[in-house]
C-alpha atoms as a PDB file:
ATOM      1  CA  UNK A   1       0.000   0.000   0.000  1.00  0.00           C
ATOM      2  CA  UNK A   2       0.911   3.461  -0.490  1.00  0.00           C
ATOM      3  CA  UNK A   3       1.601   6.424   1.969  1.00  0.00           C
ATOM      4  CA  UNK A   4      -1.092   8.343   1.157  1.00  0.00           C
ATOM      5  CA  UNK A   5      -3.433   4.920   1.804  1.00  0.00           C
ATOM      6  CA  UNK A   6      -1.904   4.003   5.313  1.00  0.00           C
ATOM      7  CA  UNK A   7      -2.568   7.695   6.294  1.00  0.00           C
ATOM      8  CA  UNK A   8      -6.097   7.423   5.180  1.00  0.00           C
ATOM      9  CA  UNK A   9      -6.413   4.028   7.756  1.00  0.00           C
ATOM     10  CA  UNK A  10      -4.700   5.893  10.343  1.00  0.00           C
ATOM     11  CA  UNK A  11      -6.876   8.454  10.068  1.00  0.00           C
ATOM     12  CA  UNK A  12     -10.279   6.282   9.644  1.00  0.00           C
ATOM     13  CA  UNK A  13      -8.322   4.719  12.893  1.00  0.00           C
ATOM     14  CA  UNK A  14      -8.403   7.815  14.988  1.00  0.00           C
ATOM     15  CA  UNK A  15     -11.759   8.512  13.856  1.00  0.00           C
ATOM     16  CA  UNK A  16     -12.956   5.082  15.140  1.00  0.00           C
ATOM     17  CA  UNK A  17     -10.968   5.242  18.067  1.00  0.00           C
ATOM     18  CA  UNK A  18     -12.868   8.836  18.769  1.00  0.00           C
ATOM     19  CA  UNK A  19     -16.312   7.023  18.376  1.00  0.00           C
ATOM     20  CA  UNK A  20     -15.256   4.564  21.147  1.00  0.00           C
ATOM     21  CA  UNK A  21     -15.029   7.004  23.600  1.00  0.00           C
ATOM     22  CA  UNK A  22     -18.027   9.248  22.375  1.00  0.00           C
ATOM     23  CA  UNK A  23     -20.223   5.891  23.104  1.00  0.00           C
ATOM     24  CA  UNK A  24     -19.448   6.443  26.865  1.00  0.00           C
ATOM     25  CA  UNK A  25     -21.550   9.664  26.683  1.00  0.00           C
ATOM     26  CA  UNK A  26     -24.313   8.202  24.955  1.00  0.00           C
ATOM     27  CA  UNK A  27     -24.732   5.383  27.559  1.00  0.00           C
ATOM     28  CA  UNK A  28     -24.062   7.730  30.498  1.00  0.00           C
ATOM     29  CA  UNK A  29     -24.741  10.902  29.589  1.00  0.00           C
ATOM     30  CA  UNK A  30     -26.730  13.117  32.241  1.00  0.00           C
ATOM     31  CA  UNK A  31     -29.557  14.223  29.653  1.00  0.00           C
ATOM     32  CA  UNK A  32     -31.433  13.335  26.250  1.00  0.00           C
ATOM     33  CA  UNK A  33     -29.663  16.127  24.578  1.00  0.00           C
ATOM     34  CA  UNK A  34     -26.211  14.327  25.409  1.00  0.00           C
ATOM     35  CA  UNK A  35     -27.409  11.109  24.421  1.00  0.00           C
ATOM     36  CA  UNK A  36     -28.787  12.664  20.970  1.00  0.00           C
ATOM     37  CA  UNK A  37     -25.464  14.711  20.130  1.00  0.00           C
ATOM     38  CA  UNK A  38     -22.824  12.073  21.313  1.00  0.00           C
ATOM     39  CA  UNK A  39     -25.184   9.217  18.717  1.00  0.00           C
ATOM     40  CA  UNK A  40     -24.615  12.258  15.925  1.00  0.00           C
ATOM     41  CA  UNK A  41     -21.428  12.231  16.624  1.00  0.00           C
ATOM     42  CA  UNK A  42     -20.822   8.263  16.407  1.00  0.00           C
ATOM     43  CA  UNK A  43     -23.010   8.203  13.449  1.00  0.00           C
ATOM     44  CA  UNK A  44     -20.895  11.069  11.418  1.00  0.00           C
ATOM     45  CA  UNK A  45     -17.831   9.500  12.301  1.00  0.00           C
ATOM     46  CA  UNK A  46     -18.610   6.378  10.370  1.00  0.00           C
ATOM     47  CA  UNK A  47     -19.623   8.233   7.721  1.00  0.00           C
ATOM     48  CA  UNK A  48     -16.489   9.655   7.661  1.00  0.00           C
ATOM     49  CA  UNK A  49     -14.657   6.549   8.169  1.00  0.00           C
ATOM     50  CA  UNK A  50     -16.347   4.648   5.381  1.00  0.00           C
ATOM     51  CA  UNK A  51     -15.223   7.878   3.328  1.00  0.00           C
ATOM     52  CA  UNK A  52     -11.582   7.426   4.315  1.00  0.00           C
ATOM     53  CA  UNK A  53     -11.955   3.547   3.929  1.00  0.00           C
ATOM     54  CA  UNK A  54     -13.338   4.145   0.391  1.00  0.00           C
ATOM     55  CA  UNK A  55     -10.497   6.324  -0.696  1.00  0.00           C
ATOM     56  CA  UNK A  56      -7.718   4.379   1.070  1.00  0.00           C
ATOM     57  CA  UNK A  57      -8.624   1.238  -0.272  1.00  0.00           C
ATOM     58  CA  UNK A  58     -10.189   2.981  -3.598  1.00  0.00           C
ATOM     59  CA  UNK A  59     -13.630   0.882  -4.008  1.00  0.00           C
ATOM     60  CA  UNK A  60     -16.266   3.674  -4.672  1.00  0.00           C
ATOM     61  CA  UNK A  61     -19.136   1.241  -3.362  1.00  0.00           C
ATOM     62  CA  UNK A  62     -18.396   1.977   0.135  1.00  0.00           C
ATOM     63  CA  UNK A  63     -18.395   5.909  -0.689  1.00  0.00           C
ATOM     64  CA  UNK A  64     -22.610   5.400  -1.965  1.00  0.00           C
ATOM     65  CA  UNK A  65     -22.867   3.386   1.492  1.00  0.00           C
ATOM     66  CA  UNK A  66     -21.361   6.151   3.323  1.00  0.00           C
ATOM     67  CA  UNK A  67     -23.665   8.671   2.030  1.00  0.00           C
ATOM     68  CA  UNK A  68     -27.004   6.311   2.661  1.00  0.00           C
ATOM     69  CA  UNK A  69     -25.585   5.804   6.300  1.00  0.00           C
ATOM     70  CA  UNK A  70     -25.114   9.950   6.414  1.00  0.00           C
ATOM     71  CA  UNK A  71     -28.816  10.310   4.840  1.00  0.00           C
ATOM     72  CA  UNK A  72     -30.350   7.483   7.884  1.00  0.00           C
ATOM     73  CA  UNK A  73     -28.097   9.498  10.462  1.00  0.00           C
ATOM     74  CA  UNK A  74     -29.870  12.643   9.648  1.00  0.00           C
ATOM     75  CA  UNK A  75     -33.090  10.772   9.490  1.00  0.00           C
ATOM     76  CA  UNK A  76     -32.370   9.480  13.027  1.00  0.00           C
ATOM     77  CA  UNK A  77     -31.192  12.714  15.029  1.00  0.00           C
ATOM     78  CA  UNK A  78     -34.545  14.429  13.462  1.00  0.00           C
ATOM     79  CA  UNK A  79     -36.787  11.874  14.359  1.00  0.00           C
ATOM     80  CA  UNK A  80     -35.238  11.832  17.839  1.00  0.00           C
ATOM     81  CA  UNK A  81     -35.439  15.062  18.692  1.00  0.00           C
ATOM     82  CA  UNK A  82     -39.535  15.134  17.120  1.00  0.00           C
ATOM     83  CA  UNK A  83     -39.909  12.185  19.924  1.00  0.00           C
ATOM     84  CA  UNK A  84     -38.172  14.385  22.865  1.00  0.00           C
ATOM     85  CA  UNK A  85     -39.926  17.210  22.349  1.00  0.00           C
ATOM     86  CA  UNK A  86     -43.474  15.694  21.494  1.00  0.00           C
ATOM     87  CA  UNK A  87     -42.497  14.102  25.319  1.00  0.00           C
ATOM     88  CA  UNK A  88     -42.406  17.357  26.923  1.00  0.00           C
ATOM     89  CA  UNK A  89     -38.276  17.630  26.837  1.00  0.00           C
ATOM     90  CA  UNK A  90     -37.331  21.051  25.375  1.00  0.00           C
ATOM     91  CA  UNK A  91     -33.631  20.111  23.113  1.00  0.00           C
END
């Protein structure tokens, strides 16, 4: 493999790496809007993985996955925050 395509896995790496932690906030985080933001963030991150993955490993499929999973992450953070606040939470 090239340069250029290890620093694209060490990148997808620290993104991955990133989401690990994130998932501690949205298992204990204090409120719904912690819970919402830190799932965002997991969800975005693999979106931005399979983007790196895509380019380090140059297969184009994964880049049309990687913009479905963006589209459902959206989806997801919208419908969330529709249930919260049709449950009397204010985000």
């Amino acid at each position: 493999m090239s340069l250029v395509a290890d620093a694209l896995l060490t990148a997808a790496a620290g993104f991955m790496l990133i989401s690990i932690v994130v998932l501690y906030r949205a298992v204990k985080g204090p409120t719904m809007q912690d819970r919402v933001i830190a799932v965002n963030v997991v969800g975005s991150n693999t979106v931005v993985v399979a983007a790196l993955f895509a380019a380090a490993t140059d297969t184009p499929g994964a880049l049309d996955i990687a913009l479905v999973y963006a589209l459902l992450n959206f989806l997801m953070s919208i419908a969330i925050s529709k249930f919260t606040v049709e449950r009397g939470g204010v985000l």
